[in-house]
Protein backbone atom coordinates (compact mmCIF):
# COMPACT_ATOMS: atom_id res chain seq x y z
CA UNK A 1 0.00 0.00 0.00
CA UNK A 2 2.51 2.39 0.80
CA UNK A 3 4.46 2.27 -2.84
CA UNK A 4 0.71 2.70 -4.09
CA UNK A 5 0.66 6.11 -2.74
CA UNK A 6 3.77 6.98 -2.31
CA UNK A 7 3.78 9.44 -5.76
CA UNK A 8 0.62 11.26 -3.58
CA UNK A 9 2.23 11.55 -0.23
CA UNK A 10 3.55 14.79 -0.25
CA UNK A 11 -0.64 15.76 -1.30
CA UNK A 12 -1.74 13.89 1.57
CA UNK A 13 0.65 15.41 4.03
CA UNK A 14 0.04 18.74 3.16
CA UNK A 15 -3.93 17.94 3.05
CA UNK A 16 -3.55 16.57 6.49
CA UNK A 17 -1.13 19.21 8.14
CA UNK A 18 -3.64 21.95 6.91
CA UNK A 19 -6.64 19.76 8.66
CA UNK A 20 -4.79 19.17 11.99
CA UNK A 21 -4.41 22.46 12.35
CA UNK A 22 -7.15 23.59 11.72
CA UNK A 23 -9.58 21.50 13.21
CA UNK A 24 -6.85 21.39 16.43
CA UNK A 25 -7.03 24.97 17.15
CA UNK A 26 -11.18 25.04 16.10
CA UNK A 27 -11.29 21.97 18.56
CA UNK A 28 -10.40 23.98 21.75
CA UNK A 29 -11.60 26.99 21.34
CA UNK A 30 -13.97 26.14 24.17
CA UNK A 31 -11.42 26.30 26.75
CA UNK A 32 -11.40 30.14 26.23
CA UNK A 33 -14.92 29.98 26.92
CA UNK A 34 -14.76 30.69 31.30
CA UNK A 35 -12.12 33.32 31.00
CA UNK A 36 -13.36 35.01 27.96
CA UNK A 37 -16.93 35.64 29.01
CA UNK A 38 -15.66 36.96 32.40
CA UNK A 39 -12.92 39.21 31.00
CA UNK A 40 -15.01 40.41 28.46
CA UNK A 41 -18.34 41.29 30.55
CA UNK A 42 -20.18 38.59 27.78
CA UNK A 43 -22.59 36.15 28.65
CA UNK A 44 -22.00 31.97 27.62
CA UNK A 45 -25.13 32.50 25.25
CA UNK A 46 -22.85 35.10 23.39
CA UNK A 47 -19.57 33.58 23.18
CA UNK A 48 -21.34 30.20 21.89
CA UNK A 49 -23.46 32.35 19.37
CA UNK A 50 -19.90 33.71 18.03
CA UNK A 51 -19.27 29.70 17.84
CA UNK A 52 -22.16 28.97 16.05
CA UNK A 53 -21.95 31.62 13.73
CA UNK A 54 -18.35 29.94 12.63
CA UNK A 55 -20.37 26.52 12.21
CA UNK A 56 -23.18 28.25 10.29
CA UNK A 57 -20.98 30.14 8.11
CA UNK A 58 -18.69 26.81 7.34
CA UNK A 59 -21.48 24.92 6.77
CA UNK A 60 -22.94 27.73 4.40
CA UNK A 61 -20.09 28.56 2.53
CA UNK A 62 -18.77 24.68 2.14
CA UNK A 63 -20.61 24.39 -1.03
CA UNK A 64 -19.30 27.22 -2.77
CA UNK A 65 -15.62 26.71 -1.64
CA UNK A 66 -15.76 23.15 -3.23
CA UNK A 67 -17.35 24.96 -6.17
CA UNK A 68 -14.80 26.98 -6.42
CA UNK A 69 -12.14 24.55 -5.37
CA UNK A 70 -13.17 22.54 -9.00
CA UNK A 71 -13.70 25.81 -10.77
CA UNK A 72 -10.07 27.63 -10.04
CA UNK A 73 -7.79 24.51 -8.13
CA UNK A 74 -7.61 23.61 -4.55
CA UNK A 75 -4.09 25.92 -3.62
CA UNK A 76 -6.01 29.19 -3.81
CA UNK A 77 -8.98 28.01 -2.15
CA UNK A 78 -6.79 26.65 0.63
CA UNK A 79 -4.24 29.57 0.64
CA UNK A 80 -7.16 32.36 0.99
CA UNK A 81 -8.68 29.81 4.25
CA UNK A 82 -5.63 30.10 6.39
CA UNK A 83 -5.49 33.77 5.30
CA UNK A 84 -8.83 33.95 7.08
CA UNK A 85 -8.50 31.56 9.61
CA UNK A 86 -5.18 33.72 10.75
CA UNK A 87 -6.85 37.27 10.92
CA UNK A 88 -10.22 35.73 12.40
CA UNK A 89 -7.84 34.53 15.61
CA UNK A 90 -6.20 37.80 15.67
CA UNK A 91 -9.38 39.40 15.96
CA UNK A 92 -10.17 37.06 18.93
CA UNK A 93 -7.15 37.73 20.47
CA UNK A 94 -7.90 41.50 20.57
CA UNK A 95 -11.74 41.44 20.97
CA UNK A 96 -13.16 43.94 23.23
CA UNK A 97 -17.06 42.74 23.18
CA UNK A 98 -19.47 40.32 22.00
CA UNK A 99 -19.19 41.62 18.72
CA UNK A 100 -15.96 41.42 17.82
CA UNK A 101 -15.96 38.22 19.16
CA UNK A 102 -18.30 37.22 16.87
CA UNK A 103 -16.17 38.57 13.46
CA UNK A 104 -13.31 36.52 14.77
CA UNK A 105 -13.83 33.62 15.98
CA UNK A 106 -17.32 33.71 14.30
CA UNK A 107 -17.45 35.18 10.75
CA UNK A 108 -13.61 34.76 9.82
CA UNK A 109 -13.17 31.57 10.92
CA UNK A 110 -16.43 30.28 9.59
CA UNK A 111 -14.92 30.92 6.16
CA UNK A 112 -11.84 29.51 6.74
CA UNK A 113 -12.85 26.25 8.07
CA UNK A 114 -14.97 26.57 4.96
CA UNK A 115 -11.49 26.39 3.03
CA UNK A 116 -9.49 24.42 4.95
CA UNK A 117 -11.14 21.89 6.68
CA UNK A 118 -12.76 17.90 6.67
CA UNK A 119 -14.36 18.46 3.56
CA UNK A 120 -11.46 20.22 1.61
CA UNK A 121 -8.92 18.19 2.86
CA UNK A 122 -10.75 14.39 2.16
CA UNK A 123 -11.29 16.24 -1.34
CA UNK A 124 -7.70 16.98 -2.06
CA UNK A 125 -6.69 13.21 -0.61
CA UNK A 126 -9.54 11.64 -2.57
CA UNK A 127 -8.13 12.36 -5.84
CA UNK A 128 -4.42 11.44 -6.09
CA UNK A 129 -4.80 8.00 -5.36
CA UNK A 130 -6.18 4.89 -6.74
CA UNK A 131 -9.51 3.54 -6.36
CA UNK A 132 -8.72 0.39 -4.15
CA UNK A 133 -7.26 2.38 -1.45
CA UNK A 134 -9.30 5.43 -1.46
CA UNK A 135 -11.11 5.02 1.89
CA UNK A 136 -7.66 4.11 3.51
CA UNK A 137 -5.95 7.29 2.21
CA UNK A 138 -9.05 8.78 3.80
CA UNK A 139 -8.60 7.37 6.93
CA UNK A 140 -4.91 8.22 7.00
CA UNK A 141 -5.59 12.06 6.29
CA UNK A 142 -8.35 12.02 9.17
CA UNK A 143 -6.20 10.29 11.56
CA UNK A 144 -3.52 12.60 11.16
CA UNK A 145 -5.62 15.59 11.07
CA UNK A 146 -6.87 14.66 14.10
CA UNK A 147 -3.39 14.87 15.94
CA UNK A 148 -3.89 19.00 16.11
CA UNK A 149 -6.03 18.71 19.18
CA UNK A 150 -3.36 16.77 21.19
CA UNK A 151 -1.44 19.45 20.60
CA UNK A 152 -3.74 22.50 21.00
CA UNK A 153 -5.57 21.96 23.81
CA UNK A 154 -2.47 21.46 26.01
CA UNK A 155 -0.61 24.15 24.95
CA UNK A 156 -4.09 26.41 24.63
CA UNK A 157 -4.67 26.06 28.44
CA UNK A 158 -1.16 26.31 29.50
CA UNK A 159 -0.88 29.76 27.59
CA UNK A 160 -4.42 31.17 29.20
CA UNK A 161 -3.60 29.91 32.82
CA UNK A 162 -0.17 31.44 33.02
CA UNK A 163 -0.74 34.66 30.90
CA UNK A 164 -4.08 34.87 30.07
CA UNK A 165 -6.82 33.75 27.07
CA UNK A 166 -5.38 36.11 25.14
CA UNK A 167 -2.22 35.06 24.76
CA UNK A 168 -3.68 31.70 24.73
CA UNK A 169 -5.54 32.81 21.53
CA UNK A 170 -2.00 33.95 20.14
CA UNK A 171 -0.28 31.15 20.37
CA UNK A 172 -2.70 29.66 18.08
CA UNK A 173 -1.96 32.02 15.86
CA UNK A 174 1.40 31.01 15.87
CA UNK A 175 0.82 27.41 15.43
CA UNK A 176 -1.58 28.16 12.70
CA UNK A 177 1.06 29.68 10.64
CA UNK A 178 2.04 26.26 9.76
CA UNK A 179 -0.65 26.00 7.99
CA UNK A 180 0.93 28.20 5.02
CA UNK A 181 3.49 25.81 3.81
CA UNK A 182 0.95 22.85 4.36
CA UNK A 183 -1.22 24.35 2.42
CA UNK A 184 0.70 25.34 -1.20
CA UNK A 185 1.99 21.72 -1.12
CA UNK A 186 -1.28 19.93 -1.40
CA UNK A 187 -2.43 22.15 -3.83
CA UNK A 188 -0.24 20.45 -5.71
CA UNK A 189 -3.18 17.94 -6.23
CA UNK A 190 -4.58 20.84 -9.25
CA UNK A 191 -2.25 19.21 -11.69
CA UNK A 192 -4.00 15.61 -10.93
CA UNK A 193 -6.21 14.59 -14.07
CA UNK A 194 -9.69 13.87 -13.25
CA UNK A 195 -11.49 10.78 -15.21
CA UNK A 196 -14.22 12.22 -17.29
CA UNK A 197 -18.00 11.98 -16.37
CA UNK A 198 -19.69 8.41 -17.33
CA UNK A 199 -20.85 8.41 -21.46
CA UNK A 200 -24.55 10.12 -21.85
CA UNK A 201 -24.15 12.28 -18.16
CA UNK A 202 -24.33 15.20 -18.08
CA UNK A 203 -21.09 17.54 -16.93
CA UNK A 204 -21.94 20.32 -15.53
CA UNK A 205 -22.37 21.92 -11.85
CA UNK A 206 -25.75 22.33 -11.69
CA UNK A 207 -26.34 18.72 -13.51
CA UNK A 208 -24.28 17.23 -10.19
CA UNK A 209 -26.32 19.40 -7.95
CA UNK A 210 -29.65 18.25 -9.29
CA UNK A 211 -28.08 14.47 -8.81
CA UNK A 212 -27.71 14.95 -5.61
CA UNK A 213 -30.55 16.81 -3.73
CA UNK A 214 -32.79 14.31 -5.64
CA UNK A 215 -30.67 10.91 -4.06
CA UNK A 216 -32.54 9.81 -1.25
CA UNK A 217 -29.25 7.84 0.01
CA UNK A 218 -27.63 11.10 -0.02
CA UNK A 219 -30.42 12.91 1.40
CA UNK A 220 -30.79 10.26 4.58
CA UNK A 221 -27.14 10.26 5.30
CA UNK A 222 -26.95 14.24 4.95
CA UNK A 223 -30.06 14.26 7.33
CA UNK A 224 -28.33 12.07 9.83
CA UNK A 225 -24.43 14.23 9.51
CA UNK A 226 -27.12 16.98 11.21
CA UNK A 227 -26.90 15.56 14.23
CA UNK A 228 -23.72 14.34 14.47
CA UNK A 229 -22.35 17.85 14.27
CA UNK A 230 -25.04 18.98 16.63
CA UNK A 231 -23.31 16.29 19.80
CA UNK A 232 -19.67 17.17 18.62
CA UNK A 233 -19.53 21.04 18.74
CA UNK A 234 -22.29 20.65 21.83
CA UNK A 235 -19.40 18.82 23.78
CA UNK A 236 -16.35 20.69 22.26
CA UNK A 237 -18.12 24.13 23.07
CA UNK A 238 -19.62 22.70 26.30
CA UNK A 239 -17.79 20.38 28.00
CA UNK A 240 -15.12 22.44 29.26
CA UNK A 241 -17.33 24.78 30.93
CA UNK A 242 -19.62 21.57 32.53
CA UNK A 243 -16.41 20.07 33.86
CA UNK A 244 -16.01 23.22 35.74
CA UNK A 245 -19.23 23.44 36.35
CA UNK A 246 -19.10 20.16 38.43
CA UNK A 247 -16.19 21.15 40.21
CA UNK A 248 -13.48 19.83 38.25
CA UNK A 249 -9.96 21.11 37.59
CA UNK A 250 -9.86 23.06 34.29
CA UNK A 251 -7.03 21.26 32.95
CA UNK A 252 -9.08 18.23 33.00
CA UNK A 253 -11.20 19.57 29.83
CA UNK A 254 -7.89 20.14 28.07
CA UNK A 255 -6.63 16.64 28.79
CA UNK A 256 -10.05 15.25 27.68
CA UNK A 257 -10.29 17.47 24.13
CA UNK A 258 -6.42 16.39 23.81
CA UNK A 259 -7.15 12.49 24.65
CA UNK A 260 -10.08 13.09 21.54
CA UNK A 261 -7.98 13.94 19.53
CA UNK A 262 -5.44 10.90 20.18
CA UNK A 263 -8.16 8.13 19.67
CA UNK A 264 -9.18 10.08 16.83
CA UNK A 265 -6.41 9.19 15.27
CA UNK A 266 -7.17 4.99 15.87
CA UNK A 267 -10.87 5.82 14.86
CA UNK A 268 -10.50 7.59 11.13
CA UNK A 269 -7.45 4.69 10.66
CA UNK A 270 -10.05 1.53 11.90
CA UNK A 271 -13.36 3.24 9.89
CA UNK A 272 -11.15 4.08 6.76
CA UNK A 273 -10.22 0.49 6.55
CA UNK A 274 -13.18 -0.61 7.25
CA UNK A 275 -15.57 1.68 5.16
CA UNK A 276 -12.80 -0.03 1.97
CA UNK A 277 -14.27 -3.72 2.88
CA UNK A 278 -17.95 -2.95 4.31
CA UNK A 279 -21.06 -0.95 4.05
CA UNK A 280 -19.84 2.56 5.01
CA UNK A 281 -23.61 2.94 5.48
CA UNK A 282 -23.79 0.98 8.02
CA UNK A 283 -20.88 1.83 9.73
CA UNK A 284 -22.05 5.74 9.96
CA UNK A 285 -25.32 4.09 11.84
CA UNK A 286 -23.92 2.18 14.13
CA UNK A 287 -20.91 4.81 14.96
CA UNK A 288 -23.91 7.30 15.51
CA UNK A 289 -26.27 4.65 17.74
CA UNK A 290 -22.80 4.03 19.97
CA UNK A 291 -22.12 7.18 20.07
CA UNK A 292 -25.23 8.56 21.72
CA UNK A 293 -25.56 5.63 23.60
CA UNK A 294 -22.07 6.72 25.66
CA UNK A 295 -22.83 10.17 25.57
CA UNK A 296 -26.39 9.38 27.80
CA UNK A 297 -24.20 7.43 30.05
CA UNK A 298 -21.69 9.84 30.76
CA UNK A 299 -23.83 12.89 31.72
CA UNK A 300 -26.61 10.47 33.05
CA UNK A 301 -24.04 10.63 36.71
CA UNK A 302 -21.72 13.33 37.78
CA UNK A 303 -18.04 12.87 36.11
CA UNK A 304 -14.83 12.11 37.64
CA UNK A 305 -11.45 12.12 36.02
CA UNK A 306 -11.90 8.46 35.29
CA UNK A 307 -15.24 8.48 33.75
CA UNK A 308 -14.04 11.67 31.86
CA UNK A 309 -10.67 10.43 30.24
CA UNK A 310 -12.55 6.98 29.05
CA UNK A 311 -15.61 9.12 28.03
CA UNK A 312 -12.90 10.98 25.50
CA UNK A 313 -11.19 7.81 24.52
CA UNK A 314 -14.67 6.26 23.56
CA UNK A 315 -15.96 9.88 22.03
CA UNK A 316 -12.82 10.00 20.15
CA UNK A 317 -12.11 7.00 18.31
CA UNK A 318 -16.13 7.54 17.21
CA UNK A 319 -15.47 11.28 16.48
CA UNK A 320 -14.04 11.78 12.46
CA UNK A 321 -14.82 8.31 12.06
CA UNK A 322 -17.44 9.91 10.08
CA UNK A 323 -15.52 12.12 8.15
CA UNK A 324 -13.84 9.20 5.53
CA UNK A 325 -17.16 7.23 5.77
CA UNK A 326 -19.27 10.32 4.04
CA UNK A 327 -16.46 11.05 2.07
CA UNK A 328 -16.04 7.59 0.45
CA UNK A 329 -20.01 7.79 0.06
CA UNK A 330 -19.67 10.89 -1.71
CA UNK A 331 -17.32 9.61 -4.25
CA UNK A 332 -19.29 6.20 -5.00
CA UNK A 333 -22.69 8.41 -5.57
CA UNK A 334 -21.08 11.52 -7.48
CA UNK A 335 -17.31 10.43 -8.13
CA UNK A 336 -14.38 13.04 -7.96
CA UNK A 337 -14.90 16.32 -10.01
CA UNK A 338 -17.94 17.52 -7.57
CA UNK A 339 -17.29 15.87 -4.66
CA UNK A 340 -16.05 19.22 -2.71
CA UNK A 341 -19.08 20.61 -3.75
CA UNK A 342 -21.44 17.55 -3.55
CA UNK A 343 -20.14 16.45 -0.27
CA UNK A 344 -19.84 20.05 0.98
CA UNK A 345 -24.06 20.33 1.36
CA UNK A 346 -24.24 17.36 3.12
CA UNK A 347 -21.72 19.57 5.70
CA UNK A 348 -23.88 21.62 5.51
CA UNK A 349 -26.44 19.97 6.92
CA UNK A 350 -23.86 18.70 9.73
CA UNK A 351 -22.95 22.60 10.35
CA UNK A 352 -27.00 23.74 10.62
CA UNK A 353 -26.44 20.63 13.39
CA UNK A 354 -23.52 22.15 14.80
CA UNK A 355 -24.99 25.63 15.23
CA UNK A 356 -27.98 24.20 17.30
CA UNK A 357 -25.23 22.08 19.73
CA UNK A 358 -23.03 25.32 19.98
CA UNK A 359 -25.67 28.02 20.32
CA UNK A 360 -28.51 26.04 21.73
CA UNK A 361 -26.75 24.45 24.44
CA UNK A 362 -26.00 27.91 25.41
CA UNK A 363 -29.53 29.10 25.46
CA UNK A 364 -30.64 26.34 27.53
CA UNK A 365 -27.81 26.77 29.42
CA UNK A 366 -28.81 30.40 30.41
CA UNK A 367 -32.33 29.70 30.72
CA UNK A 368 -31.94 26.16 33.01
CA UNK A 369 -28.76 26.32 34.65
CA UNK A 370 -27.42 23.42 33.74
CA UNK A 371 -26.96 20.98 30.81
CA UNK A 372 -29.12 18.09 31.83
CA UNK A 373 -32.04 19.28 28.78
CA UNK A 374 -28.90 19.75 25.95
CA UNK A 375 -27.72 16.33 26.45
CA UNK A 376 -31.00 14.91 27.15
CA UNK A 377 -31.82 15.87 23.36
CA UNK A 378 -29.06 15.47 21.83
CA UNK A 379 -28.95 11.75 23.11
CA UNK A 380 -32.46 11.48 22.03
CA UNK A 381 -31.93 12.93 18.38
CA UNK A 382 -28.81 10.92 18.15
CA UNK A 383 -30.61 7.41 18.70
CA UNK A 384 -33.37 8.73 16.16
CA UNK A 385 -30.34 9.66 13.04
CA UNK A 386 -28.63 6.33 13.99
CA UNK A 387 -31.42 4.18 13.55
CA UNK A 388 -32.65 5.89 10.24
CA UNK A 389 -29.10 5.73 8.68
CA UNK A 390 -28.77 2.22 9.79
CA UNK A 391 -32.20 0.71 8.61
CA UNK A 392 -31.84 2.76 5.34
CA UNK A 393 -28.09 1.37 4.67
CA UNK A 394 -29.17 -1.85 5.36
CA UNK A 395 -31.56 -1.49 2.17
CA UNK A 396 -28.94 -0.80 -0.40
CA UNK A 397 -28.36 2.26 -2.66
CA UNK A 398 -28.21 2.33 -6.00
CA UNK A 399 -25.79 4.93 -7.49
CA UNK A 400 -28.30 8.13 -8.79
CA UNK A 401 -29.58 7.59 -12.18
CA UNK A 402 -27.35 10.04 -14.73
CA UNK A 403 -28.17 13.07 -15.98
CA UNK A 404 -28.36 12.69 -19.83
CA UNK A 405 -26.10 16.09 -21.82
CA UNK A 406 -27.66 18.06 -23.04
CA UNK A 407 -27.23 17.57 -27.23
């Protein structure tokens, strides 16, 4: 496997240094969530509505950067992201209210993840290598893009507890530089050729568009990525500020989003080789049923350290299991030339998830107290999107009928 893809490793390391990063530093922005709020005079409601703006604003603009990705190449899609995702921490680090909290870490970032994240980066990897080892080149650029939250969350609540959130936000900005570099080198994936559409389809963008908002498949497992984003960005938004809710030491939340991010890393390796040998379908199901099964159990009693570190090891290795799964989907349904685009709505579907787990949670925060309602429903949706995805995957899908060209 690894002479296979050796001509396409330099794309796939760039792909997944720019997708460590920035889903890393994304990851923890939550542990600036206590000091922030206090130092700023803002309440949790509106440092989780700058949060969900960045989710709604990915999500949004995810289509259009994949459109634009196949209209002008990858590099300057990717270059402009970091470009983005650089000034929108710079604006965090210097906020002085709720709005300019909300243009950085909000509007700003929102684009850049847009540019730079899951669904650019399994784009990029999807197309330099061959067929048969697709959804493990998937699973290799997930796993090691999920290796920027061991890293960011550590040094992220180091930074704010000896100097400050501020400088906390900073060093991000610092490690996001890296990002640069990573960047230009898998754009290198422009000068890939792309196999041309099937004989009779038609070509175009909006013929690939129609495909796909009239593919059930696609439609169910876009439907279902809703709530998955709606539990992760609920618990990376939330969790730090429940730990300390319950009386536990801050650092804990940093070891937890950091311990995420390690079994990550075993969880997008294990689902990319298995999405290459069995339903991927399926798998998305039954990684969503588990899932919200654990999540119940570990809000269900107060946490400990103990129940908190195996909570993130279980979370984790289920976490961006998704992301090669929907990828790999993506590709059998549409194949390559769209799939930024194509694979981009059903993100944002996951994003309109993730808004409701960042800003909700913070609403019902406010207005209860406590999180016991926020994970009560997200459990409860969770169980619901799990067991549609599964039953449906269990049915089979059929690869959408073609578009005939137009003579």
């Amino acid at each position: 496997m690894t002479a296979s893809l050796r001509p396409s490793l330099p794309i796939l390391l760039g792909a997944a240094v720019t997708l460590s990063i920035a889903m890393g530093l994304r990851q923890s922005l939550g542990l600036f969530m206590a000091p922030a709020t206090q130092d700023l005079g803002v309440s949790v409601a509106q440092f989780t509505m700058a949060i969900a703006v960045q989710n709604l604003g990915w999500g949004i603009l995810q289509p259009f950067a994949g459109a634009a990705a196949a209209r002008w190449g990858f590099r300057p899609v990717l270059l402009g992201g970091v470009v983005c995702y650089l000034a929108g921490l710079a604006v965090m680090a210097l906020a002085q209210g709720a709005i300019s909290l909300t243009i950085g870490a909000g509007v700003l970032m929102g684009v850049a993840l847009a540019c730079t994240g899951s669904g650019m980066a399994l784009a990029v990897a999807a197309r330099p290598v061959p067929t048969a080892l697709r959804s493990s080149a998937l699973g290799l650029v997930s796993a090691a893009g999920s290796a920027g939250a061991l890293m960011a969350a550590p040094i992220g609540q180091l930074l704010a507890d000896g100097w400050g959130w501020r400088v906390g936000v900073w060093g991000f900005l610092l490690l996001g530089l890296a990002m640069l570099p990573a960047a230009w080198i898998a754009g290198r994936v422009d000068r890939v050729p792309i196999p041309p559409p099937p004989p009779g389809e038609a070509p175009g963008m909006w013929a690939a568009l129609g495909r796909a908002m009239t593919h059930t498949p696609f439609l169910v497992m876009a439907a279902a990525y809703s709530v998955c984003g709606l539990q992760l960005v609920f618990l990376t938004t939330h969790l730090p500020s429940y730990l300390t809710l319950c009386g536990q030491d801050p650092m804990l939340s940093a070891k937890a989003l950091g311990l995420i991010g390690g079994f990550n890393v075993l969880g997008s390796l294990f689902f990319g080789w298995a999405g290459g040998r069995w339903n991927k379908g399926v798998l998305l199901g039954a990684i969503y049923l588990v899932r919200s099964l654990v999540l119940g159990l570990y809000f269900a009693w107060p946490p400990s350290e103990a129940s908190t570190m195996v909570f993130a090891a279980i979370m984790g290795f289920l976490w961006l299991g998704v992301a090669p799964l929907v990828s790999g989907l993506v590709v059998e349904m549409f194949g390559l030339r769209f799939q930024a685009m194509i694979q981009g709505l059903a993100f944002m579907s996951h994003q309109f998830g993730s808004f409701l787990g960042a800003f909700g949670g913070g609403v019902l925060f406010d207005l209860n107290g406590d999180y016991a309602l926020a994970w009560k429903l997200g459990v409860g949706m969770g169980l619901v999107a799990g067991a549609v995805q599964f039953a449906y995957a269990l049915r089979g899908a059929a690869p959408p009928a073609p578009r005939p060209a137009i003579a």
